[in-house]
Protein backbone atom coordinates (compact mmCIF):
# COMPACT_ATOMS: atom_id res chain seq x y z
CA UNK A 1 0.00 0.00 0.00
CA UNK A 2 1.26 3.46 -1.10
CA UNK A 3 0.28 6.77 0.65
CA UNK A 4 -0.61 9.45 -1.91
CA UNK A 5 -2.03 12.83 -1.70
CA UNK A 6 -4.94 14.13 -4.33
CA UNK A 7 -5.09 17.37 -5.61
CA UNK A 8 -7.10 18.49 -3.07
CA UNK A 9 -5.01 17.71 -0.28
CA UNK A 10 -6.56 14.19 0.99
CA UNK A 11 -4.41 11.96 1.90
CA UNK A 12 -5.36 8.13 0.36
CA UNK A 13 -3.98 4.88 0.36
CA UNK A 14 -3.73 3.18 -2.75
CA UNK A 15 -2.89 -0.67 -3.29
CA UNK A 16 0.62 -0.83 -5.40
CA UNK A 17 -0.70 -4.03 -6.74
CA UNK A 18 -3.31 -2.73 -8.71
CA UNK A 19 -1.66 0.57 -10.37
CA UNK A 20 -1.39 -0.22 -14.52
CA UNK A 21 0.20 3.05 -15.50
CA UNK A 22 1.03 6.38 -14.29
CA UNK A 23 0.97 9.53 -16.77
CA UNK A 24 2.44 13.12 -16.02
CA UNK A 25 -0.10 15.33 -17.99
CA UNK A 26 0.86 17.92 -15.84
CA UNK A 27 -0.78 16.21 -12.66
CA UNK A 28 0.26 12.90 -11.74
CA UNK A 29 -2.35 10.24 -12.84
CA UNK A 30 -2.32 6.92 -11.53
CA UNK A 31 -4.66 4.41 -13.88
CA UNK A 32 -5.83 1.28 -11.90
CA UNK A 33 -6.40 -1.83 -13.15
CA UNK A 34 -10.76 -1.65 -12.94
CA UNK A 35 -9.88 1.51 -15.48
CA UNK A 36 -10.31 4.12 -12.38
CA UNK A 37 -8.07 7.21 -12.56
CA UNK A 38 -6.45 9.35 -9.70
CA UNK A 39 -4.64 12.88 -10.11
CA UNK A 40 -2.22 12.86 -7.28
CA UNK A 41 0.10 15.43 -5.93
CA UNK A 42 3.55 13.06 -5.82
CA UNK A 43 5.26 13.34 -9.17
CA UNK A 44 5.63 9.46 -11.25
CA UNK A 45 9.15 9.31 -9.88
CA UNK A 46 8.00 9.87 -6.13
CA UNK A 47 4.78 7.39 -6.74
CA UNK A 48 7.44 4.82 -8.31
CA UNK A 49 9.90 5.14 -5.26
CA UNK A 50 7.03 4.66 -3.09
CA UNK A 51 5.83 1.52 -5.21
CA UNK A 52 9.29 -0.07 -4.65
CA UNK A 53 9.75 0.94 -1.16
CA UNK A 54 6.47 -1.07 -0.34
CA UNK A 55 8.10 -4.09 -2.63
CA UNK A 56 11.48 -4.24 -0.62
CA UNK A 57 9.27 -3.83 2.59
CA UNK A 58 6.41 -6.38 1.51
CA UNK A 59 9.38 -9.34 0.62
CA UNK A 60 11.73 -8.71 3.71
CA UNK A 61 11.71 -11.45 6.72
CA UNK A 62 9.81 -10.37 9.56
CA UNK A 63 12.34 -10.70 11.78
CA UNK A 64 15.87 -11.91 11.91
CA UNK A 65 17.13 -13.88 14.42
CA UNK A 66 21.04 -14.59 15.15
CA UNK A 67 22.54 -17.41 17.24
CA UNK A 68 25.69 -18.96 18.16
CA UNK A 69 25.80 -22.69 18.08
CA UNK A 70 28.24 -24.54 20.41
CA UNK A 71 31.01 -24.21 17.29
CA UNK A 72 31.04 -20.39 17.82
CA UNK A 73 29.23 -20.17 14.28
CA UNK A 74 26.51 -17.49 13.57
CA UNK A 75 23.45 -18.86 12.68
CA UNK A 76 20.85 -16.33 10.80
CA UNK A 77 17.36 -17.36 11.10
CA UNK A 78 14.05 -15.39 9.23
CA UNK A 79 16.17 -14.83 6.10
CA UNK A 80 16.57 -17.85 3.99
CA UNK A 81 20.23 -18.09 5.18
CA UNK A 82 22.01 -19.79 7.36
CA UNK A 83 26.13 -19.33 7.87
């Protein structure tokens, strides 16, 4: 989910995974997927930043949890690894 702000100043919420384009026309447009349009204050570049920002956050472990086993090694748990 991606905080935007329309042209009148309202602050919404807008599901990443449903944005199919955005257009600079001079206001920022975001076209959803059911055809719906938003003008937005954020330019495309901040909107895209945004977009990837949720990504990174949406595929990260939710937590990350070190250990040391009797060998002294350090053992990473919550993401995918272990050393």
């Amino acid at each position: 989910m991606v905080r935007v702000t329309r042209l009148n100043g309202v602050e919404i919420v807008v599901n990443a995974s449903v944005i199919e384009s955005l257009e600079s026309t001079p206001d920022t447009v975001i076209r959803l997927l059911n055809g719906q349009r938003l003008a937005v204050r954020e330019t495309v570049d901040e909107v895209i930043a945004k977009v990837i920002s949720y990504q990174r956050e949406l595929h990260q472990p939710m937590c990350q949890v070190e250990i040391e086993d009797p060998a002294g090694d350090t053992i990473r748990h919550g993401d995918g690894e272990e050393s």
